[in-house]
C-alpha atoms as a PDB file:
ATOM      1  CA  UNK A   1       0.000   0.000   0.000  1.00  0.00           C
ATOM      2  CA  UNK A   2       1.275   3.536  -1.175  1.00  0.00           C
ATOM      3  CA  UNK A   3       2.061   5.722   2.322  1.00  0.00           C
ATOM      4  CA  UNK A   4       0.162   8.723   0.283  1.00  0.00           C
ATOM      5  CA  UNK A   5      -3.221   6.834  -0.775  1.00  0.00           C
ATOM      6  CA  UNK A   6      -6.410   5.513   1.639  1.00  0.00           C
ATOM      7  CA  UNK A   7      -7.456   2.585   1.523  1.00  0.00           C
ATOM      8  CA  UNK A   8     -10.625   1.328   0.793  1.00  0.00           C
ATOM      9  CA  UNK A   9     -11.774   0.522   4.342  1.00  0.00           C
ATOM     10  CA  UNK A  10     -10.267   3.753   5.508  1.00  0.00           C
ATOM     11  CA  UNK A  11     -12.364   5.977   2.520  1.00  0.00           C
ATOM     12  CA  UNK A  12     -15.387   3.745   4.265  1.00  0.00           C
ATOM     13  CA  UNK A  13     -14.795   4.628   7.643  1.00  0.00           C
ATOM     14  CA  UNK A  14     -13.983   8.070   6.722  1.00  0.00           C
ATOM     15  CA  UNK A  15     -17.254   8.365   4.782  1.00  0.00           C
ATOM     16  CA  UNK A  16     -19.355   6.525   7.740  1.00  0.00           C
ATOM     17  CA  UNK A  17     -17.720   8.746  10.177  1.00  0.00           C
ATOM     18  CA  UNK A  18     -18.398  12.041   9.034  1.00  0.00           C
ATOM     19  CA  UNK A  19     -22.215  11.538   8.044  1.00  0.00           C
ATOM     20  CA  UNK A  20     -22.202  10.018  11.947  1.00  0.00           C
ATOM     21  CA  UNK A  21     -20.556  13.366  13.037  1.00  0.00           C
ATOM     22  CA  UNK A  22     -22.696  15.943  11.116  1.00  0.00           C
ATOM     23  CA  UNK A  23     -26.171  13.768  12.178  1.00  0.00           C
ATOM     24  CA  UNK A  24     -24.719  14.041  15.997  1.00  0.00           C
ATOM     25  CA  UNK A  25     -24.298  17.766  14.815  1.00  0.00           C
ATOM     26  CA  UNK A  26     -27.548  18.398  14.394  1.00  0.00           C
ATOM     27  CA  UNK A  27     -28.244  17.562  17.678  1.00  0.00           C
ATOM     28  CA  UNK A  28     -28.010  20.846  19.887  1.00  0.00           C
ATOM     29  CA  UNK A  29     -27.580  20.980  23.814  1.00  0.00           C
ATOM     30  CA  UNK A  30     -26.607  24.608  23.095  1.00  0.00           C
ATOM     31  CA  UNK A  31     -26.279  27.260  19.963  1.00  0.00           C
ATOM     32  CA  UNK A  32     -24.303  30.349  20.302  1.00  0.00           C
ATOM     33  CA  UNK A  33     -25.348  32.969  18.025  1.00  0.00           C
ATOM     34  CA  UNK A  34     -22.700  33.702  15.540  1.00  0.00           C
ATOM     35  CA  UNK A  35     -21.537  30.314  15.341  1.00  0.00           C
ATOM     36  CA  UNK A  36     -20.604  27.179  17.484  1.00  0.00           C
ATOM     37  CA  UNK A  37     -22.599  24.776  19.622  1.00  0.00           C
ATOM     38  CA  UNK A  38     -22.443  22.031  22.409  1.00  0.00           C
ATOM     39  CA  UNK A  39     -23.876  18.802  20.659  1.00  0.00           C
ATOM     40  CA  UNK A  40     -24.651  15.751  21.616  1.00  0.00           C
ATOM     41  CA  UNK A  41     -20.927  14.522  20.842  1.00  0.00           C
ATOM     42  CA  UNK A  42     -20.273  15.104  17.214  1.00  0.00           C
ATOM     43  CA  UNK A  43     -17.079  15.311  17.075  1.00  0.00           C
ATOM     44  CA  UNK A  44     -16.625  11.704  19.033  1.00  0.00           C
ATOM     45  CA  UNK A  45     -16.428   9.680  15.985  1.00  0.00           C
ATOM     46  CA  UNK A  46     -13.912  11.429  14.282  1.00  0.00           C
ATOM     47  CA  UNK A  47     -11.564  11.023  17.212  1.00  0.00           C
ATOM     48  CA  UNK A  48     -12.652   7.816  17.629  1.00  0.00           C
ATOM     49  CA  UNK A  49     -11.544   7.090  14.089  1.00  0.00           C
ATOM     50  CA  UNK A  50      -8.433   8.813  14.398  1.00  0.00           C
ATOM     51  CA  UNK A  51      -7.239   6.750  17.240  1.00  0.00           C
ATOM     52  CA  UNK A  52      -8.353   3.749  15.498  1.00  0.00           C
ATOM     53  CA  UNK A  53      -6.335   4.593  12.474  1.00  0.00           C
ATOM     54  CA  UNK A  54      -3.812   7.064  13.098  1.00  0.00           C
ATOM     55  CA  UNK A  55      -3.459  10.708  12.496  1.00  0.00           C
ATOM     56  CA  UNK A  56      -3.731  10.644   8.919  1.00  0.00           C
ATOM     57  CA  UNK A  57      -6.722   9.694   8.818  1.00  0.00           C
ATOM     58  CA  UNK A  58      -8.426  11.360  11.402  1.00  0.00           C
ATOM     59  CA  UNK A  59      -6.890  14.484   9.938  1.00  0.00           C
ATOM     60  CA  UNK A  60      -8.385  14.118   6.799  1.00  0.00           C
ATOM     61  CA  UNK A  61     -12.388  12.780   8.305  1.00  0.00           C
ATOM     62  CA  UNK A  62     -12.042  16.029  10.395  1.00  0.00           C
ATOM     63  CA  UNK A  63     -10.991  18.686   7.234  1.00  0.00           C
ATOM     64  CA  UNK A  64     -14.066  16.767   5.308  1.00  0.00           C
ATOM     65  CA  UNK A  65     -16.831  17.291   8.301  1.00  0.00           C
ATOM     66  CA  UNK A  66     -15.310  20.627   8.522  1.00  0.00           C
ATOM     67  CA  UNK A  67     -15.989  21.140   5.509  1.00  0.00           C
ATOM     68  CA  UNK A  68     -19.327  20.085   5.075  1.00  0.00           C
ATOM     69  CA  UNK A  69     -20.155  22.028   8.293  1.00  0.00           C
ATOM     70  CA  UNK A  70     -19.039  24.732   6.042  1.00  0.00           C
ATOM     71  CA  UNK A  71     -22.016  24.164   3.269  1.00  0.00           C
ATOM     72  CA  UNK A  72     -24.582  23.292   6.015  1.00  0.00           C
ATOM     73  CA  UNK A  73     -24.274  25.974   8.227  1.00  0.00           C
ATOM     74  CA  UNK A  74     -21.182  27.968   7.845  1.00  0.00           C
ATOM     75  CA  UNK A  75     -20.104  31.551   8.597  1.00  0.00           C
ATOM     76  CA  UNK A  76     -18.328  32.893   6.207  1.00  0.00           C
ATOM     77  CA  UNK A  77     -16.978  36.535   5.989  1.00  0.00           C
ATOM     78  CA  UNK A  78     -13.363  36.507   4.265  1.00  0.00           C
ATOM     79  CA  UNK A  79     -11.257  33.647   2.701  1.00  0.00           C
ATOM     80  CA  UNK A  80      -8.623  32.892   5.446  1.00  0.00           C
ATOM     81  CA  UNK A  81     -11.634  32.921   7.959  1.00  0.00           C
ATOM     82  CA  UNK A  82     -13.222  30.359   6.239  1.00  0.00           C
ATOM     83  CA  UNK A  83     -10.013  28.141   6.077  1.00  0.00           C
ATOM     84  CA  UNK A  84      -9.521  28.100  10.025  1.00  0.00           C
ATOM     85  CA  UNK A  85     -12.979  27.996  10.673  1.00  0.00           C
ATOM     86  CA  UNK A  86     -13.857  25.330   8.514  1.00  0.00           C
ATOM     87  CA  UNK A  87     -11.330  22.662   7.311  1.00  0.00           C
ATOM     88  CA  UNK A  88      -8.238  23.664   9.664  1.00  0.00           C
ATOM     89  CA  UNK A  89     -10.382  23.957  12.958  1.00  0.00           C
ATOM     90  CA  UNK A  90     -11.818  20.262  12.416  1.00  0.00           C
ATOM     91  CA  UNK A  91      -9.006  18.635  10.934  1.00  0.00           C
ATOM     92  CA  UNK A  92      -7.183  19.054  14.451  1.00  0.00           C
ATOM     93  CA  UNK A  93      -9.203  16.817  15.465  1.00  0.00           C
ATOM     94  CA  UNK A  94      -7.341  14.335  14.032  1.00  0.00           C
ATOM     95  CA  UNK A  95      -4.498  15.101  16.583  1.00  0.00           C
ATOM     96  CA  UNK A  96      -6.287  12.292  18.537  1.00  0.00           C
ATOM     97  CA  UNK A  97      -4.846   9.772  16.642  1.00  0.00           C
ATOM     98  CA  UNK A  98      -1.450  10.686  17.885  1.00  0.00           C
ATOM     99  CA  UNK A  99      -2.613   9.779  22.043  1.00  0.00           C
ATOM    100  CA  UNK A 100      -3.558   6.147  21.090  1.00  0.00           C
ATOM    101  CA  UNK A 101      -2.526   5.054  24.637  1.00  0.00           C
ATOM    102  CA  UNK A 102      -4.229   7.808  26.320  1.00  0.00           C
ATOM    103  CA  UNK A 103      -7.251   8.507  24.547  1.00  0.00           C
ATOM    104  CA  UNK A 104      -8.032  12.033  27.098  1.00  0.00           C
ATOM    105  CA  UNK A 105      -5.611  13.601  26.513  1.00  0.00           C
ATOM    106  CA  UNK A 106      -6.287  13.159  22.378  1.00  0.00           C
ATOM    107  CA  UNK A 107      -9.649  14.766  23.245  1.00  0.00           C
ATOM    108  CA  UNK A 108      -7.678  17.341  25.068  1.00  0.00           C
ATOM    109  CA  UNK A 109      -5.418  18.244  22.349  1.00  0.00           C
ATOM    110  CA  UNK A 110      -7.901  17.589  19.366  1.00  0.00           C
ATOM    111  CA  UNK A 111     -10.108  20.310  20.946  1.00  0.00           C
ATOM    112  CA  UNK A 112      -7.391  22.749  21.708  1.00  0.00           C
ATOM    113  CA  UNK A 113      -6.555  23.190  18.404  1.00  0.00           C
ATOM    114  CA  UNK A 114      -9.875  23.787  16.963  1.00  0.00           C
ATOM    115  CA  UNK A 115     -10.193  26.234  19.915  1.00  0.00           C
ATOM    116  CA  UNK A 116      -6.898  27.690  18.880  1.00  0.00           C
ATOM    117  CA  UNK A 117      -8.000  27.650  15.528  1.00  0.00           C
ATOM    118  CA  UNK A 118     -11.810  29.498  16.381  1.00  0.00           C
ATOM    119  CA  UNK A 119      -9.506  32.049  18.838  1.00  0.00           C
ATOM    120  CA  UNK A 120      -7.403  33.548  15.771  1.00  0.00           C
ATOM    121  CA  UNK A 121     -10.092  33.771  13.717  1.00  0.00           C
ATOM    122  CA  UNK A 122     -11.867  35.229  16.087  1.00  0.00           C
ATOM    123  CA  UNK A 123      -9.463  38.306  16.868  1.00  0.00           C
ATOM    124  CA  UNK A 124      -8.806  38.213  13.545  1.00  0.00           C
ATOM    125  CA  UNK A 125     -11.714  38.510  11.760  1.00  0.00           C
ATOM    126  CA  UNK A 126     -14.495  39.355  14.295  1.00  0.00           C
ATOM    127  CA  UNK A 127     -12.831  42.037  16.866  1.00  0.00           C
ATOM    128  CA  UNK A 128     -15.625  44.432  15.742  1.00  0.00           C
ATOM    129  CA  UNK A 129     -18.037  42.071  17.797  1.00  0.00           C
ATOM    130  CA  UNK A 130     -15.978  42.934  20.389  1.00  0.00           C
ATOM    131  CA  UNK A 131     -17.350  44.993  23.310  1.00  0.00           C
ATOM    132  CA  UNK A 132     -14.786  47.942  24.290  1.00  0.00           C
ATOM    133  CA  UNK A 133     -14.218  46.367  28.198  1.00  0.00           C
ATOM    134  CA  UNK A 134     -13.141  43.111  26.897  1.00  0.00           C
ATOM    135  CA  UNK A 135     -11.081  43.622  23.545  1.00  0.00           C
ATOM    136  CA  UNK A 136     -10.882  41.208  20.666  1.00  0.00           C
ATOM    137  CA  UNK A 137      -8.643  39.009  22.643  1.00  0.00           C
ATOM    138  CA  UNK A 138     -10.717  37.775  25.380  1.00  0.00           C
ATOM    139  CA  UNK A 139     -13.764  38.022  23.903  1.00  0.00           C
ATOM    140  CA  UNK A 140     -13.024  35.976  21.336  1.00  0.00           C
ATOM    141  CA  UNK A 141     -11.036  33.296  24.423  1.00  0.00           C
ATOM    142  CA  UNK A 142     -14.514  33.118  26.225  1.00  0.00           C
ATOM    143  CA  UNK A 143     -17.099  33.007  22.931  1.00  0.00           C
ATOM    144  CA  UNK A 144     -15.170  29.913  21.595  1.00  0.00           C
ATOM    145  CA  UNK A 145     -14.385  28.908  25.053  1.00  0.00           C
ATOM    146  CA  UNK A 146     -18.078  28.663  26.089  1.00  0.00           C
ATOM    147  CA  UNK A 147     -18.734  25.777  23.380  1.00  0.00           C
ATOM    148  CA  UNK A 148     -15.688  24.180  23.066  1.00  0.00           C
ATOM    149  CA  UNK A 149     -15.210  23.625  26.787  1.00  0.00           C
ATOM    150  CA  UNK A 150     -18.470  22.471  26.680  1.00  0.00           C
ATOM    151  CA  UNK A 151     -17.452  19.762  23.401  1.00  0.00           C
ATOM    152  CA  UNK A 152     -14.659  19.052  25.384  1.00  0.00           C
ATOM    153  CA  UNK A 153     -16.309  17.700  28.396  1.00  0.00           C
ATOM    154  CA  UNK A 154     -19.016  15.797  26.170  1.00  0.00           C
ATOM    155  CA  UNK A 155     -16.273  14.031  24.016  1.00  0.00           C
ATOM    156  CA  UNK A 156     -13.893  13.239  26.820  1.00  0.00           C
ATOM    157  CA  UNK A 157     -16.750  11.506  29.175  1.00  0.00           C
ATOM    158  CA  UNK A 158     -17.760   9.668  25.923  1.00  0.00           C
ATOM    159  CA  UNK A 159     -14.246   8.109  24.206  1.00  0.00           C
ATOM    160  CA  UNK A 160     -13.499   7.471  28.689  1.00  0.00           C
ATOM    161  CA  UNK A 161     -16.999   5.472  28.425  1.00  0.00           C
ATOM    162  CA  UNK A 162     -16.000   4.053  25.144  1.00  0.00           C
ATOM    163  CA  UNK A 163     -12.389   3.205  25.807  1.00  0.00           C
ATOM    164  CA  UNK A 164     -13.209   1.623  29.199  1.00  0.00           C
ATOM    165  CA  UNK A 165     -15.917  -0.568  28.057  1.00  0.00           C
ATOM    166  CA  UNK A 166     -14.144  -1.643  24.562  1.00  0.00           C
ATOM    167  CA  UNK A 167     -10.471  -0.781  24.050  1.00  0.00           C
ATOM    168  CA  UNK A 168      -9.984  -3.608  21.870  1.00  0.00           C
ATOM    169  CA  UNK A 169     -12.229  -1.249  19.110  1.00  0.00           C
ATOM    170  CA  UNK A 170      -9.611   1.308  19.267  1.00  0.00           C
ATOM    171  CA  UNK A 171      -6.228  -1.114  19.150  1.00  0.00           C
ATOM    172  CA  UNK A 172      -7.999  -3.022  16.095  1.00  0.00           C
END
């Protein structure tokens, strides 16, 4: 098998994976506004798939949901925006697939960089949402905060749930 290419079982579980992920999407505990929400775990089975298969191929599940997200429901403004809103924010949560042996702290990192990715953006492109006390900088920490904190806690007592009732799903 070519390093570069997918598989065919990969392209399936990559393709099963993200239509799981945007109908778990759908599914709100909480909308913001201007974008981002606390769901009921959508972004579980593309880490799940990413520690199952490796970074690669998280990486690319997570820049295709992002980019569906993207045509559902996106936000878009200006052209960079949309790349770390969209395809870079998601894809990092592929990073998973690096903490096979310790699946929380995957979740961890997977859902700092989206947050990382929603925080430049967000002083970026959206300062002028910014009320004058706070400044673009910790507005835009505590509106992307709010939800992905909230994702964060979701996916992390989910994969813990998952991991500790079948870890032989994950080293398979």
């Amino acid at each position: 098998m070519n390093s570069e290419k997918f598989n065919t079982r990969e392209l399936a579980e990559i393709s099963v994976t993200v239509a799981l992920s945007i109908i778990l999407n759908q599914i709100y505990l909480y909308k913001l506004p201007w974008g981002g929400s606390i769901t009921a775990g959508s972004m579980v089975p593309i880490m799940l798939l990413a520690l199952r298969r490796g970074p690669k191929v998280g990486i690319m599940a997570g820049t295709i949901f992002g980019l569906v997200q993207m045509v559902l429901e996106g936000y878009i403004y200006y052209p960079l925006q949309i790349i770390l809103d969209y395809p870079l924010a998601f894809s990092c949560l592929g990073l998973a697939g690096i903490f096979k042996k310790i699946p929380l702290l995957g979740v961890i990192v997977s859902l700092t960089g989206r947050f990382l990715s929603h925080f430049i953006s967000g002083v970026v492109f959206f300062a002028e949402y910014a009320p004058p006390e706070m400044g673009p900088y910790i507005y835009s920490a505590v509106y992307n905060g709010s939800y992905i904190l909230g994702e964060m806690v979701i996916s992390g007592i989910i994969i813990y749930l998952i991991w500790k009732r079948m870890p032989q799903m994950l080293k398979t």
